[in-house]
C-alpha atoms as a PDB file:
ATOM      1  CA  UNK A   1       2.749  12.433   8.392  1.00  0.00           C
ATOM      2  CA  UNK A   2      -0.868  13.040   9.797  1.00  0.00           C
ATOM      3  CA  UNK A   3      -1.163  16.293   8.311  1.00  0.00           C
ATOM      4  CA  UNK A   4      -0.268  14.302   4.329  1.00  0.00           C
ATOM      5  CA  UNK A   5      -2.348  11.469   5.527  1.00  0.00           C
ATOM      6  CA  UNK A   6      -5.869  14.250   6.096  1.00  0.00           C
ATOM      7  CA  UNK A   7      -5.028  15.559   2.266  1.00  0.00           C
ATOM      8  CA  UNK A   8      -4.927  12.442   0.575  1.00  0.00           C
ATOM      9  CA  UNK A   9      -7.916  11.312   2.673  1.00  0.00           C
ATOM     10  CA  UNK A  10      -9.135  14.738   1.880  1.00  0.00           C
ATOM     11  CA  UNK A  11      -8.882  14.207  -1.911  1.00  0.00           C
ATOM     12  CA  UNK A  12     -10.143  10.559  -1.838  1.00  0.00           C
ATOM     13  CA  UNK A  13     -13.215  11.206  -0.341  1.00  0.00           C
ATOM     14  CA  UNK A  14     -14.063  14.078  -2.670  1.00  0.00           C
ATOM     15  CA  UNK A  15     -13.080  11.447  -5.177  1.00  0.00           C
ATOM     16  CA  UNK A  16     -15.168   8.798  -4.340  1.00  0.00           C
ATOM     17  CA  UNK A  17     -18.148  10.888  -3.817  1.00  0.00           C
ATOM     18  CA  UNK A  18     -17.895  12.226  -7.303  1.00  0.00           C
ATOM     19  CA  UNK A  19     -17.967   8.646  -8.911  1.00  0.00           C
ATOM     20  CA  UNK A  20     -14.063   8.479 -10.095  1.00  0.00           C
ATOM     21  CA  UNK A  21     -13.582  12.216 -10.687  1.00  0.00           C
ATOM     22  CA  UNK A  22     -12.000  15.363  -8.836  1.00  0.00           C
ATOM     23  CA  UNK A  23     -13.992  17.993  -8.802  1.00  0.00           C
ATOM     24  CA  UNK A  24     -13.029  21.300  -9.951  1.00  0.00           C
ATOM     25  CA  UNK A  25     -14.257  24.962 -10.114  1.00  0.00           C
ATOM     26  CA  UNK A  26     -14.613  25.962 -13.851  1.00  0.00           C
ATOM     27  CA  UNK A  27     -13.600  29.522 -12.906  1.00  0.00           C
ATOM     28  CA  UNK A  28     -10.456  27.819 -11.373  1.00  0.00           C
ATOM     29  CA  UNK A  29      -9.811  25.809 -14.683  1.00  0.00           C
ATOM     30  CA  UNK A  30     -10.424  29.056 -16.652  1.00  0.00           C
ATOM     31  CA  UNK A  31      -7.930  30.883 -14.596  1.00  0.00           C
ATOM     32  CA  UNK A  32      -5.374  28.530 -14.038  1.00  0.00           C
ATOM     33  CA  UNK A  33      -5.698  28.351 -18.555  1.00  0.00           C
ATOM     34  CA  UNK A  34      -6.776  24.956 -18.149  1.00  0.00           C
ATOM     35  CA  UNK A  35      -9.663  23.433 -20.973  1.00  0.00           C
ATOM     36  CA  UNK A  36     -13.202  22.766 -19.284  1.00  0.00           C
ATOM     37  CA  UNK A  37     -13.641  19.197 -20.819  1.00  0.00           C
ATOM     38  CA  UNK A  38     -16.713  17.245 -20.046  1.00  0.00           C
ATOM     39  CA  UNK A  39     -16.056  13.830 -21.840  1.00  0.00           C
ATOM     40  CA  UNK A  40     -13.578  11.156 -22.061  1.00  0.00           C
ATOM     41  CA  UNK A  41     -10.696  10.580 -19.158  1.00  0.00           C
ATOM     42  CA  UNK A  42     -10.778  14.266 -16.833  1.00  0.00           C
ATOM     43  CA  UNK A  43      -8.051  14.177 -14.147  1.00  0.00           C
ATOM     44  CA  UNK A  44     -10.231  17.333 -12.494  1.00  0.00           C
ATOM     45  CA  UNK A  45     -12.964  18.770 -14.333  1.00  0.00           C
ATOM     46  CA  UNK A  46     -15.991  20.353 -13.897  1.00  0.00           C
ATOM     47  CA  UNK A  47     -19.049  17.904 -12.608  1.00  0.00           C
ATOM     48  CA  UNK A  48     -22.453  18.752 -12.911  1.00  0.00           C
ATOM     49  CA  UNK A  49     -24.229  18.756  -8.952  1.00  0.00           C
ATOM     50  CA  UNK A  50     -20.629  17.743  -7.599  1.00  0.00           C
ATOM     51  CA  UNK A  51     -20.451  16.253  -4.189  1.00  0.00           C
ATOM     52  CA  UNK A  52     -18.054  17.500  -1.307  1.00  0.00           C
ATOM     53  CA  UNK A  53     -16.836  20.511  -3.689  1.00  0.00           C
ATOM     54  CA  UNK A  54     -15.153  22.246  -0.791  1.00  0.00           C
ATOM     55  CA  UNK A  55     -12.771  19.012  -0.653  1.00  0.00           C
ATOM     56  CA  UNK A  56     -12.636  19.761  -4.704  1.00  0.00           C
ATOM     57  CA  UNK A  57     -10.161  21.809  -7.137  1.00  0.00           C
ATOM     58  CA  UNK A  58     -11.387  25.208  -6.212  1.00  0.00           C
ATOM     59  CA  UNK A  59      -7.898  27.127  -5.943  1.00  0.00           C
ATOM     60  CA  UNK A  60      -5.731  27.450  -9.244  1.00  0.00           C
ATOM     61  CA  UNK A  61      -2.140  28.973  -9.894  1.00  0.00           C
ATOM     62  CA  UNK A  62      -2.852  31.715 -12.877  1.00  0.00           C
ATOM     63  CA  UNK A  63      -1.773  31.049 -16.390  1.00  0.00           C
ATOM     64  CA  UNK A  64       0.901  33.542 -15.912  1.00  0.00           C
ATOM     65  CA  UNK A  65       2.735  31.665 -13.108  1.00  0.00           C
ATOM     66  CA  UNK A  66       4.855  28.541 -14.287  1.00  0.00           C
ATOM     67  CA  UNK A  67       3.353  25.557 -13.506  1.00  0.00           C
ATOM     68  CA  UNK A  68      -0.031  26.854 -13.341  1.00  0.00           C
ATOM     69  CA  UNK A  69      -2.713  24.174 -12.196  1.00  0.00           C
ATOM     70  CA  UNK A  70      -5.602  23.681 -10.104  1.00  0.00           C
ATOM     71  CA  UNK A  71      -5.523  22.469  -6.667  1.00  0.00           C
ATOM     72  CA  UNK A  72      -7.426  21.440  -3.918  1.00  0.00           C
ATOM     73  CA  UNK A  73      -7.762  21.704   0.292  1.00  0.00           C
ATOM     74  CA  UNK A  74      -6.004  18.378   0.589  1.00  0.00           C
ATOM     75  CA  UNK A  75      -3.548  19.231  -2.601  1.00  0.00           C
ATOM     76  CA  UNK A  76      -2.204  22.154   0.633  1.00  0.00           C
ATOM     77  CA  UNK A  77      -2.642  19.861   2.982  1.00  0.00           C
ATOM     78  CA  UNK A  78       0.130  17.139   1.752  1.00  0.00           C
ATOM     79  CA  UNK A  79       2.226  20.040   0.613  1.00  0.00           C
ATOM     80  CA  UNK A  80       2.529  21.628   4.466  1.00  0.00           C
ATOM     81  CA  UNK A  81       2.763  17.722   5.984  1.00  0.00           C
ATOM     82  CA  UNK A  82       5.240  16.976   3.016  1.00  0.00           C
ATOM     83  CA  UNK A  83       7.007  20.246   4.137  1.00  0.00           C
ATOM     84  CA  UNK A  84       7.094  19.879   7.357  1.00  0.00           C
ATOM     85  CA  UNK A  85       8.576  16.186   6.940  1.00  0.00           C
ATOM     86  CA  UNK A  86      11.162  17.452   5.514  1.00  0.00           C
ATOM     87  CA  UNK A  87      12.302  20.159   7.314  1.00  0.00           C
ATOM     88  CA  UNK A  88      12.134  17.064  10.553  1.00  0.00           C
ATOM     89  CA  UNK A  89      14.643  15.396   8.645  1.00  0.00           C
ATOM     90  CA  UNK A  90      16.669  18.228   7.539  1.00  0.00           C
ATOM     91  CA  UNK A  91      16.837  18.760  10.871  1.00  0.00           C
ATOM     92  CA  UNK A  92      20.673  17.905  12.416  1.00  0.00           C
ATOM     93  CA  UNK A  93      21.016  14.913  14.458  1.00  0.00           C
ATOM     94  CA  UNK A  94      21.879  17.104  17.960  1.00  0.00           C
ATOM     95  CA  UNK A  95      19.266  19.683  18.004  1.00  0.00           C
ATOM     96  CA  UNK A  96      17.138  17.460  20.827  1.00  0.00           C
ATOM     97  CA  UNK A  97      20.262  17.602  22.288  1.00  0.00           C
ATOM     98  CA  UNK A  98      20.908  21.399  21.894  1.00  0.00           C
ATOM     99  CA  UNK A  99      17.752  22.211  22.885  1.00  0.00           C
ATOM    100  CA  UNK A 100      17.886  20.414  26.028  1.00  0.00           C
ATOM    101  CA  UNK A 101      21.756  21.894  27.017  1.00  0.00           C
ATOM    102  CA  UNK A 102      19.347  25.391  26.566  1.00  0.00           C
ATOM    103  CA  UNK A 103      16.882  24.169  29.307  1.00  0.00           C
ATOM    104  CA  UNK A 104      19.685  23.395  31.668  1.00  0.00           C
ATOM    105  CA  UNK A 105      19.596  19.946  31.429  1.00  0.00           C
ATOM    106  CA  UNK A 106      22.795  17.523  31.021  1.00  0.00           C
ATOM    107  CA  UNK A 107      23.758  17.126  26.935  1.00  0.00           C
ATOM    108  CA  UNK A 108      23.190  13.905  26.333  1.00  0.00           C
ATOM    109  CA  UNK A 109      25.816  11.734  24.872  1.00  0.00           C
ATOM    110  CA  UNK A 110      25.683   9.203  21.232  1.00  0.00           C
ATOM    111  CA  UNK A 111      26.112   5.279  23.143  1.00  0.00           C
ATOM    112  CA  UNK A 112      29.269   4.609  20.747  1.00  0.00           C
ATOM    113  CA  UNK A 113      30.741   8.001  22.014  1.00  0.00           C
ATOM    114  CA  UNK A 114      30.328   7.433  25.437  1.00  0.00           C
ATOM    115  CA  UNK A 115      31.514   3.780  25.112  1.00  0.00           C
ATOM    116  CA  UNK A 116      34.554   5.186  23.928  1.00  0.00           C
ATOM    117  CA  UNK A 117      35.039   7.955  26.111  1.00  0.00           C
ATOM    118  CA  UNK A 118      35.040   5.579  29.349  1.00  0.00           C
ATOM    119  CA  UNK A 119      37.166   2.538  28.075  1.00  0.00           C
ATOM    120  CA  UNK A 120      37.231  -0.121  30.756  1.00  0.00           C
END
C-alpha cells in the first residue's frame, strides 16, 4: 500500500502545482495519438512553464498498442503497489506457514484445528 500511496501523492502534487491540471509531454500525447488541446476541460495536456514535469505525463503507450495513453511516474507507481497487493492476497493462506516448515521451524497450526485435534 505505500508504494500506491507515493503515486497518487506523486500525481497530486504534480497536480496541484500545475493549478488543476496534469501535465503532459506533447511528444508523449503525439505518440500515444492523443490531441494536444489547450482550452476547455484537459484531463493531461500540455501546460505552458509546467511545474514538477518529471512527476507529469511524460511516458505514453504508442497508438499502435491497444489502450494507448499517456502516463506518468506515479501512474507506475500505483500499478507495481496495486500489483504487488494483489499478488499478497493471491497469496494461499499457509505459505507463512510453509515457509517456516523450510527454515526448520515447527508448522504452525489454524486455533480451530488444533482445538479440534486435542478434544478435552
Amino acid at each position: 500500500m505505500p508504494v500506491i500511496a507515493m503515486g497518487a501523492l506523486c500525481n497530486v502534487a504534480a497536480i496541484i502545482a500545475n493549478g488543476g491540471q496534469m501535465p503532459a509531454s506533447a511528444g508523449a500525447l503525439r505518440a500515444a495519438g492523443e490531441a494536444v488541446k489547450t482550452t476547455g476541460f484537459i484531463n493531461s495536456g500540455v501546460v505552458t512553464h509546467p511545474k514538477l514535469i518529471v512527476l507529469g505525463d511524460i511516458f505514453a503507450i504508442p497508438r499502435s498498442i491497444p489502450l494507448h495513453n499517456v502516463f506518468s511516474v506515479g501512474d507506475v507507481c500505483i500499478v507495481v503497489g496495486a500489483t504487488i497487493a494483489f499478488h499478497a492476497l493471491c497469496r494461499p493462506a499457509d505459505a507463512d506457514a510453509d515457509r517456516d516448515v523450510d527454515a526448520g521451524a515447527e508448522p504452525r497450526q489454524d486455533a480451530a484445528l488444533a482445538a479440534s485435534a486435542n478434544p478435552s
